[in-house]
Protein backbone atom coordinates (compact mmCIF):
# COMPACT_ATOMS: atom_id res chain seq x y z
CA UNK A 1 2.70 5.73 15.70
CA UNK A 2 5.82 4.43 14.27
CA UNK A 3 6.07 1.47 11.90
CA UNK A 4 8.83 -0.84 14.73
CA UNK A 5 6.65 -3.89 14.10
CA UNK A 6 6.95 -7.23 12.46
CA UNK A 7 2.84 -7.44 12.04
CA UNK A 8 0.55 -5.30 14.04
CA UNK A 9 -3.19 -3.86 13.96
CA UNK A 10 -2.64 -0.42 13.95
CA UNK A 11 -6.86 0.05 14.08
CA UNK A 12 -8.60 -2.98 14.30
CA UNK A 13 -9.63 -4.82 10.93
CA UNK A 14 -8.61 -1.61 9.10
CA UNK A 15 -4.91 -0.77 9.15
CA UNK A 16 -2.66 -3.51 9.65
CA UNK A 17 1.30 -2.49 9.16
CA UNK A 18 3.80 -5.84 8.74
CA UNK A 19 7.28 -6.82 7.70
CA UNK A 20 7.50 -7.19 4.07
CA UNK A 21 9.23 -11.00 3.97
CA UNK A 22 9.92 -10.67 -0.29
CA UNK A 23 10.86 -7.24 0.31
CA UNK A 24 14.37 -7.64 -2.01
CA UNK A 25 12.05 -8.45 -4.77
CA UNK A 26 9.44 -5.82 -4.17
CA UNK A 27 12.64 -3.54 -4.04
CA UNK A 28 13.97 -4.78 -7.35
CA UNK A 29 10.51 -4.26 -9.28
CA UNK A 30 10.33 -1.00 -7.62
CA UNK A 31 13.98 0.20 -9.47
CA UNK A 32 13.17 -0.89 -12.56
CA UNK A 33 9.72 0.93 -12.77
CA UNK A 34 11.18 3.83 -11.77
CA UNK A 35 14.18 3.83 -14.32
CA UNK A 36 11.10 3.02 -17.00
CA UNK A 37 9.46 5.93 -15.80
CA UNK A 38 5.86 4.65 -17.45
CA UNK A 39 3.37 7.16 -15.97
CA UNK A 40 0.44 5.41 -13.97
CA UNK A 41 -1.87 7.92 -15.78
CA UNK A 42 -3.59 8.70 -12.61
CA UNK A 43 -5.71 12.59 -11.97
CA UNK A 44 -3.08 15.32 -11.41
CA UNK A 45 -5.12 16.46 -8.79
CA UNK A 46 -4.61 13.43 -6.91
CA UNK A 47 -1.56 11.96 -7.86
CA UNK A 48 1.06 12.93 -6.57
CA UNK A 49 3.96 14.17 -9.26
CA UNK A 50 5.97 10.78 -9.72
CA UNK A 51 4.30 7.45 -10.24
CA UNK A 52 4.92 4.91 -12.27
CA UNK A 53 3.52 1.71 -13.62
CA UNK A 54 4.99 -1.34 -11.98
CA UNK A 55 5.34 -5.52 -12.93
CA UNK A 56 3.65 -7.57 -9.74
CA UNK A 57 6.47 -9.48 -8.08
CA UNK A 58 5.51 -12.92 -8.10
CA UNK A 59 6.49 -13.86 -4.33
CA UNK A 60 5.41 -10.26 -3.23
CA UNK A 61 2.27 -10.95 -4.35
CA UNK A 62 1.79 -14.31 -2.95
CA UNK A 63 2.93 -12.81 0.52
CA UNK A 64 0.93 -10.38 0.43
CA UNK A 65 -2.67 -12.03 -0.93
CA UNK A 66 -1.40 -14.37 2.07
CA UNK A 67 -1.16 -11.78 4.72
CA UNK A 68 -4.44 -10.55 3.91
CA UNK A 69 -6.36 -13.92 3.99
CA UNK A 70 -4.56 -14.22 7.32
CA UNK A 71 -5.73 -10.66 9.09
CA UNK A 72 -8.79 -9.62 7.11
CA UNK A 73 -12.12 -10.95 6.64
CA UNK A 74 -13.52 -8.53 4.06
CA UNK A 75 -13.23 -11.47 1.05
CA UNK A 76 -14.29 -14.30 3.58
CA UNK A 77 -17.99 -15.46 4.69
CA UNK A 78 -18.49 -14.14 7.17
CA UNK A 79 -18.80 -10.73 5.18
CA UNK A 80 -21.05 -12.20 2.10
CA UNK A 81 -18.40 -14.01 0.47
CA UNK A 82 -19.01 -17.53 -1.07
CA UNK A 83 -16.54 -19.74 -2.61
CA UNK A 84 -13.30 -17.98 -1.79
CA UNK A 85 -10.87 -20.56 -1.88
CA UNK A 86 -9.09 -19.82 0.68
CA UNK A 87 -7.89 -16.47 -0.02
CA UNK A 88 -6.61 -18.01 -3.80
CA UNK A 89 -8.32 -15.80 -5.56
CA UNK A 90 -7.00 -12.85 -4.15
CA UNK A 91 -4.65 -11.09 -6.35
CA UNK A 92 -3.02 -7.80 -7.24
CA UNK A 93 -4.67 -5.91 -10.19
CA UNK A 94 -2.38 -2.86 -10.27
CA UNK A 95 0.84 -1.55 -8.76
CA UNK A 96 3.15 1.42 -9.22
CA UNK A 97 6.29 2.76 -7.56
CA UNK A 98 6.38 6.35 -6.18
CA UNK A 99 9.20 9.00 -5.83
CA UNK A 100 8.21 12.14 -3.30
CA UNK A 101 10.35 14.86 -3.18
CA UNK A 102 10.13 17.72 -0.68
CA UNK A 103 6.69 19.63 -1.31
CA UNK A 104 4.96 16.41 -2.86
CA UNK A 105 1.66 15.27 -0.99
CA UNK A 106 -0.98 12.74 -2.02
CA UNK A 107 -4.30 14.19 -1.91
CA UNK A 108 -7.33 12.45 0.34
CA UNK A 109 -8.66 9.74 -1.44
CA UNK A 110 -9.54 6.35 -1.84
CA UNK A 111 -9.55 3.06 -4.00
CA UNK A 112 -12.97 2.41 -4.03
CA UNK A 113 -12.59 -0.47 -7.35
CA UNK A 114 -10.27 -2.53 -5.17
CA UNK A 115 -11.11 -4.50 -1.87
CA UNK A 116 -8.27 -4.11 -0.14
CA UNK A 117 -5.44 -1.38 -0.89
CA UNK A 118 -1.43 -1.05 0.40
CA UNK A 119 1.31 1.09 0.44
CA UNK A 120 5.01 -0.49 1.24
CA UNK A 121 8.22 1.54 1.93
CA UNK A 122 11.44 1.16 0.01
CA UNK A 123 13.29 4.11 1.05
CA UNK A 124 12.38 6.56 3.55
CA UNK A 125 13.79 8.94 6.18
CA UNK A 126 13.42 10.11 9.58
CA UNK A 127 10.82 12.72 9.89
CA UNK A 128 9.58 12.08 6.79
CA UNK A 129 5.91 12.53 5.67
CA UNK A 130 3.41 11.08 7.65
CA UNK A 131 -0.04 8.99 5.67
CA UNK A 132 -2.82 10.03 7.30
CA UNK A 133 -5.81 8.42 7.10
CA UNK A 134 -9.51 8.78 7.94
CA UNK A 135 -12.02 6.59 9.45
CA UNK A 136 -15.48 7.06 11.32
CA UNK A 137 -14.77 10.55 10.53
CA UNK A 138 -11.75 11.05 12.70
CA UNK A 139 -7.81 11.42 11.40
CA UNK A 140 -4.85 9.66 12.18
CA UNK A 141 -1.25 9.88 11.38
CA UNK A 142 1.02 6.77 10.86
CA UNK A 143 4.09 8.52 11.16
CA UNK A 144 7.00 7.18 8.62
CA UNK A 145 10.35 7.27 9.15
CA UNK A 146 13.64 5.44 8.61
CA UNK A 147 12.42 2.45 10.27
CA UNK A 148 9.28 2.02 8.24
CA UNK A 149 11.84 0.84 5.32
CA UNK A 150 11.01 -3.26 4.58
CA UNK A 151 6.83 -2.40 5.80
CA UNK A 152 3.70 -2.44 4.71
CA UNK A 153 0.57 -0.74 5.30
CA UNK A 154 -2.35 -2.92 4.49
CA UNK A 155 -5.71 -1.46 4.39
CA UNK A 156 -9.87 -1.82 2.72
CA UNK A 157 -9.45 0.17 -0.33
CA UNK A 158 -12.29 2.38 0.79
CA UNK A 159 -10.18 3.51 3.70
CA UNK A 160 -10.32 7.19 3.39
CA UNK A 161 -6.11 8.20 2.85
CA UNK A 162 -3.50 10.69 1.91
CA UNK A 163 0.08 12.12 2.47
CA UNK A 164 1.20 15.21 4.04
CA UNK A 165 3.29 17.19 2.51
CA UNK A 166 7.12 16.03 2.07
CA UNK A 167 9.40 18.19 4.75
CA UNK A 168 12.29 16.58 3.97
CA UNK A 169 15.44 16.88 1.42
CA UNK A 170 16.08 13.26 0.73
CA UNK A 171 13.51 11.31 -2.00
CA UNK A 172 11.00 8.69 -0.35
CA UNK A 173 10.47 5.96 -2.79
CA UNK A 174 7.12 3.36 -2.00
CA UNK A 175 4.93 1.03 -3.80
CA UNK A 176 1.49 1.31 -3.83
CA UNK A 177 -1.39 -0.84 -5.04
CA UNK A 178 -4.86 -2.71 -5.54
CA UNK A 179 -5.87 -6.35 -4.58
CA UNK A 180 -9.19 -7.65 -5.53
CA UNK A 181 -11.24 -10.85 -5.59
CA UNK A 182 -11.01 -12.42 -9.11
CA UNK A 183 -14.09 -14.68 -9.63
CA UNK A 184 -12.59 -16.04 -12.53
CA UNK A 185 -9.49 -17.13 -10.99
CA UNK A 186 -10.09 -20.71 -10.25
């Protein structure tokens, strides 16, 4: 699959891939916590070499916590939610900007302390390394390449993930992070 879309399912309820609207200001925040260089602290044997702590971008976030109370129903009724507020109290509780260089991967894992989980592309190349991720016990590659620049991959942080190792000479720079459902956000 390649990421040509402007907002698509690519499995049902479970991987949706859009258009990043904000995407200059998600691209902005992404520089600057890269030039910080404020390590996300995460377990080496995860993590992939280069991640850093990033600032929320205001509109990303409210395009994002917008996109999801759109397409997903994981925060709503219908799934033993009460009292969401129409999707208002969705909000992001962590990002961080990532540099891969040829040899990085991400190893399998998941975000089991968020609800829903996403990974956007600021830079990236053609053939470059697919994310590959794992449901009802089958794989599937989302394959990235210069055209998944601007996109999103929105996802339940329990999603099973990772990144194959990087092929490529150029550096693939995305943003990752965590949305959850803040009760006390009124």
């Amino acid at each position: 699959m390649s990421l040509f879309y402007y907002m698509d399912w690519l499995v049902q309820h479970k991987l949706l891939v859009a258009y990043i609207e904000p995407f200059a200001q998600l691209e902005e925040y992404a520089f600057k916590a890269i030039e910080r260089k404020e390590p996300v602290g995460d377990d080496k044997l995860v993590s992939i070499k280069k991640e850093y702590s990033m600032d929320v971008p205001p509109e990303f976030e409210k395009w994002l916590c917008h996109t999801i109370d759109t397409h997903f129903d994981l925060h709503k009724p219908q799934c033993g939610i009460v009292g969401n507020n129409n999707g208002k109290r969705l909000r992001i509780i962590k990002m961080w900007a990532n540099e891969m260089y040829k040899g990085d991967q991400h190893q399998p894992h998941m975000h089991q302390y968020s609800l829903y989980s996403f990974s956007c592309y600021i830079r990236s190349t053609n053939d470059d390394a697919p994310f590959y991720f794992i449901d009802n016990n089958q794989g599937q590659a989302v394959w990235i390449n210069a055209d998944s620049q601007g996109h999103a991959l929105i996802f339940p942080g329990t999603l099973i993930h990772t990144v194959y190792p990087k092929q490529t000479e150029d550096v693939r720079i995305s943003v990752s992070g965590n949305v959850i459902l803040d009760v006390d956000k009124t």
